[in-house]
C-alpha atoms as a PDB file:
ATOM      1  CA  UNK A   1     -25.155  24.895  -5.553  1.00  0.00           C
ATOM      2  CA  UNK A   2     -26.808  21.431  -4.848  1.00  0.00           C
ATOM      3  CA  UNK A   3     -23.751  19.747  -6.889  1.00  0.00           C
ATOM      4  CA  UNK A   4     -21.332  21.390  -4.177  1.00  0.00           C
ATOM      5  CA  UNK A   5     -23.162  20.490  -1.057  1.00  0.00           C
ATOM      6  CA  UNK A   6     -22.421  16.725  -1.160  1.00  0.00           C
ATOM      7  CA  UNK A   7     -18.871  17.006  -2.283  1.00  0.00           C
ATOM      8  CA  UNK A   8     -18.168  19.661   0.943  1.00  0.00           C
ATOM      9  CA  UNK A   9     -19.929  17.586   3.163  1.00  0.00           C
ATOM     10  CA  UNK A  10     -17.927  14.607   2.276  1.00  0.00           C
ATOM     11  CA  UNK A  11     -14.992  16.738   2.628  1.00  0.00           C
ATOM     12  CA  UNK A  12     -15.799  18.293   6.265  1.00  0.00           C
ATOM     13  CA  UNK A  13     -16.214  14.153   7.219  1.00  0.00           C
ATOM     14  CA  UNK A  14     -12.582  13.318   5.805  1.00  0.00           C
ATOM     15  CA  UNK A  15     -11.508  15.711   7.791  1.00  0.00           C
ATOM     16  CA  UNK A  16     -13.093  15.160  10.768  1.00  0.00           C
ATOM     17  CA  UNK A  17     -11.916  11.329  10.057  1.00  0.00           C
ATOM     18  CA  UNK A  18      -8.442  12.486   9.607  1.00  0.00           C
ATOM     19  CA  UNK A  19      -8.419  14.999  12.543  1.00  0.00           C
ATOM     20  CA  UNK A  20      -9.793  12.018  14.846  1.00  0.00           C
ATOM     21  CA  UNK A  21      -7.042   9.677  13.560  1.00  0.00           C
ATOM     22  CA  UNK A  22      -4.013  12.231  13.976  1.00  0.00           C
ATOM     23  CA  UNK A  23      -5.700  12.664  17.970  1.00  0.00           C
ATOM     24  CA  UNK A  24      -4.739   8.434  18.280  1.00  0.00           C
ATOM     25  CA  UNK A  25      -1.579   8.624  16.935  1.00  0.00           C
ATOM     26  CA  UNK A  26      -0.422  11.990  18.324  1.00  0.00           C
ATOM     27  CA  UNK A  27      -1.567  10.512  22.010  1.00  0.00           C
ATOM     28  CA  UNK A  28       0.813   7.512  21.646  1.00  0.00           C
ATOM     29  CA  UNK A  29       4.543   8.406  22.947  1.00  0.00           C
ATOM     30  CA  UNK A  30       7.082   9.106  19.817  1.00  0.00           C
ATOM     31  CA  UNK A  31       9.130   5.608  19.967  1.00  0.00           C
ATOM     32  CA  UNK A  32       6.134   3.724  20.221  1.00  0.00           C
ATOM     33  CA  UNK A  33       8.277   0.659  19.161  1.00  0.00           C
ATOM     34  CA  UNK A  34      12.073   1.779  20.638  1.00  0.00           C
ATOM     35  CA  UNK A  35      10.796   0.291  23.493  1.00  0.00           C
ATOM     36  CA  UNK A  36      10.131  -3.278  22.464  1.00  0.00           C
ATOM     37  CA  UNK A  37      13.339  -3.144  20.096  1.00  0.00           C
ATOM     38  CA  UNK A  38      15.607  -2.540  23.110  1.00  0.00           C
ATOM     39  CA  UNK A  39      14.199  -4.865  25.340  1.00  0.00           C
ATOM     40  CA  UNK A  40      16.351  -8.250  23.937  1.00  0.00           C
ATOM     41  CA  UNK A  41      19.764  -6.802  24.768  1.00  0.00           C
ATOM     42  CA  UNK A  42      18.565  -5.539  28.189  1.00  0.00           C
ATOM     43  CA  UNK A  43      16.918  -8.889  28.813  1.00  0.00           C
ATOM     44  CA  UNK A  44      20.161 -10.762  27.676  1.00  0.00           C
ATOM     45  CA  UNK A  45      22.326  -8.988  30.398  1.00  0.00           C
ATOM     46  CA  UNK A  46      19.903 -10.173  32.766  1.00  0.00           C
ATOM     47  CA  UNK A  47      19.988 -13.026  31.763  1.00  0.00           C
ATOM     48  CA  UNK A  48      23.403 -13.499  31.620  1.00  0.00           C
ATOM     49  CA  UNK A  49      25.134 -11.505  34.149  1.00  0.00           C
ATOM     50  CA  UNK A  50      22.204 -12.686  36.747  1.00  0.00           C
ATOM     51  CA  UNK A  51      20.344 -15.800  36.074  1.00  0.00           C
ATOM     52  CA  UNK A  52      22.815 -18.059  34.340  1.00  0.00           C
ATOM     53  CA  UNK A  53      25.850 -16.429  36.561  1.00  0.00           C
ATOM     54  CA  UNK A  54      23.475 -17.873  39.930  1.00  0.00           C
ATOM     55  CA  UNK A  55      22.017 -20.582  38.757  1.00  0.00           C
ATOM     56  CA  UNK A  56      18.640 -19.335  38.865  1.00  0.00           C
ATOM     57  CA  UNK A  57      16.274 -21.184  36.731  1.00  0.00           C
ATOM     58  CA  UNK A  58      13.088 -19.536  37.818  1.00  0.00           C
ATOM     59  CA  UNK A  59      14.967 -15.679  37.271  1.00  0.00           C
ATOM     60  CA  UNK A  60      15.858 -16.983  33.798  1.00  0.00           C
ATOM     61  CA  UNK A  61      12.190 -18.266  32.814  1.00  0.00           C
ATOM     62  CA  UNK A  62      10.788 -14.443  33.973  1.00  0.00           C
ATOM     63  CA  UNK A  63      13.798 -13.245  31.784  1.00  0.00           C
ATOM     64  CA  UNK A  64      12.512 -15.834  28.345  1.00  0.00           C
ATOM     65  CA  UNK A  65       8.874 -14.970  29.241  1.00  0.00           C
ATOM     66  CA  UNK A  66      10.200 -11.300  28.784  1.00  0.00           C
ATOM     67  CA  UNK A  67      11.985 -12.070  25.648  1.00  0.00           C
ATOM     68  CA  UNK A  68       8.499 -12.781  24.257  1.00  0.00           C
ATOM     69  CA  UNK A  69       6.425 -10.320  25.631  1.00  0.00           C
ATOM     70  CA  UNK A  70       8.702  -7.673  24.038  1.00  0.00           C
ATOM     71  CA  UNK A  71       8.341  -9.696  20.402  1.00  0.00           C
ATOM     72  CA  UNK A  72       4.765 -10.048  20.474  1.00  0.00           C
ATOM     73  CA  UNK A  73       4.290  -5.959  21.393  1.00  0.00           C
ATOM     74  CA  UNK A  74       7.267  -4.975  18.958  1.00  0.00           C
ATOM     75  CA  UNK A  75       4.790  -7.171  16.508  1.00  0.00           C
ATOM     76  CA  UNK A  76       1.813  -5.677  17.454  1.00  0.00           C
ATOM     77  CA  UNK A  77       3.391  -2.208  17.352  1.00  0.00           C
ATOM     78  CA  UNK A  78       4.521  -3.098  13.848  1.00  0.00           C
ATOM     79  CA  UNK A  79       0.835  -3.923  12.755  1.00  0.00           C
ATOM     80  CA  UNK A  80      -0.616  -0.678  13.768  1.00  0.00           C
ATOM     81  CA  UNK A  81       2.383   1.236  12.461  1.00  0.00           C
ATOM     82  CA  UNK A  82       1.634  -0.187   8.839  1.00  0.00           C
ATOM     83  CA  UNK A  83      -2.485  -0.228   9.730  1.00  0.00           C
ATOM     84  CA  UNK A  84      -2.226   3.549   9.887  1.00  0.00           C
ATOM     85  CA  UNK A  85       0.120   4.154   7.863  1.00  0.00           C
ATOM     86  CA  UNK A  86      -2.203   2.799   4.937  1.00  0.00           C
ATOM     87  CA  UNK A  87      -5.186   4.423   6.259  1.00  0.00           C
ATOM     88  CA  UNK A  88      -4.049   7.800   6.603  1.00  0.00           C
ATOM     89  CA  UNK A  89      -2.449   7.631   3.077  1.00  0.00           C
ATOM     90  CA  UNK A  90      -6.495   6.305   1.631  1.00  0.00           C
ATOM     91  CA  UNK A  91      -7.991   8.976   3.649  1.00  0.00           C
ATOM     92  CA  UNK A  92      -5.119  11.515   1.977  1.00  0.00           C
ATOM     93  CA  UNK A  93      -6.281   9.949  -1.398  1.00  0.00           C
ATOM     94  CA  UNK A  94     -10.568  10.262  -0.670  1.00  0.00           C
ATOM     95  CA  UNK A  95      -9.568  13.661   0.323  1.00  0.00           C
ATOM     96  CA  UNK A  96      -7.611  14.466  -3.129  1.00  0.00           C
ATOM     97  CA  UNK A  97     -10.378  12.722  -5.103  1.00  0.00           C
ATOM     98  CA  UNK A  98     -13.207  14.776  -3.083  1.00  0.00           C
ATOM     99  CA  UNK A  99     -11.232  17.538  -3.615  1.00  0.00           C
ATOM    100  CA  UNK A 100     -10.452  17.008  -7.271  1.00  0.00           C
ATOM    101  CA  UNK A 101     -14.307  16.186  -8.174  1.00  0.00           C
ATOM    102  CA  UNK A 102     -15.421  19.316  -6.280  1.00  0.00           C
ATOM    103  CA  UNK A 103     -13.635  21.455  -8.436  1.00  0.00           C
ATOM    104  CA  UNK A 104     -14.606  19.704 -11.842  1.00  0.00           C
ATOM    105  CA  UNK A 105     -18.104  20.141 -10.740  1.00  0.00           C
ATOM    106  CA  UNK A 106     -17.536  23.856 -10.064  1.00  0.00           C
ATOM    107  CA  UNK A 107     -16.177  24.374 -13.654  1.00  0.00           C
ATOM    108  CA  UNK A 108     -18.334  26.002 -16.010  1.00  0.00           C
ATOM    109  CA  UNK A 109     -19.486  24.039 -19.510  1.00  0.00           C
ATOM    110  CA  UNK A 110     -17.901  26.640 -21.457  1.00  0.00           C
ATOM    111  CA  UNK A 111     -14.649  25.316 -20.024  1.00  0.00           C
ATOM    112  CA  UNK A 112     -15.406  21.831 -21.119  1.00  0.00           C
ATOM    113  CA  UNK A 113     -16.712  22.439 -24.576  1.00  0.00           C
ATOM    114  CA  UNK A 114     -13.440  24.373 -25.214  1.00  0.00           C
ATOM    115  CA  UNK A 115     -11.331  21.321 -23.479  1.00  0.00           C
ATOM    116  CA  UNK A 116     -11.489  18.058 -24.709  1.00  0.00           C
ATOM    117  CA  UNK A 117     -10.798  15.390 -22.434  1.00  0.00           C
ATOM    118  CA  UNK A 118      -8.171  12.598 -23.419  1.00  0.00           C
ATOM    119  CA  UNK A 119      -5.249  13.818 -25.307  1.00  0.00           C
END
């Protein structure tokens, strides 16, 4: 049973892993990036309809420094979007792999002497 104890324990830490990874994600709102990808046209009105129609400069720098606040979070919301995306699907791997070796190590040696491996 000494074989099995590693393997599990392994397994109980991807899980734990995994369980604190799906508390992040599930804590951040469901259009974490809808946000930032509507801003542009909202910010164009603006800057339209108000600053260019009144001649205010100052209104229309706010309304530019806006423009690029909303690119750098759609950005960074785009990085952690494909950050976790990979890790999750490595962890879902280890967790196969743990998994997989687990039960090889549970088989009996009758089983491999009447299995060959390979073709």
């Amino acid at each position: 049973m000494a074989s099995d104890a590693t393997p599990a324990r392994c397994a109980r830490a991807a899980d734990a892993s995994v369980q604190a990874a799906h508390r992040v994600v599930g804590g951040l709102p469901p259009t974490r990036d809808g946000g930032t990808a509507l801003a542009p046209p909202f910010l164009a009105k603006y800057a339209l309809d108000d600053a260019l129609h009144s001649h205010d400069f100052n209104f229309l720098l706010v309304i530019v420094g806006g423009f690029l606040a909303a690119g750098l979070a759609y950005w960074g919301m785009s990085y952690v979007q494909t950050y976790l995306t990979g890790w999750v699907g490595e962890r879902m791997l280890a967790d196969l792999r743990i998994e997989l070796f687990a039960h090889l190590q549970r088989l009996s040696l009758g089983f491999y002497e009447r299995n060959r491996a390979g073709c």
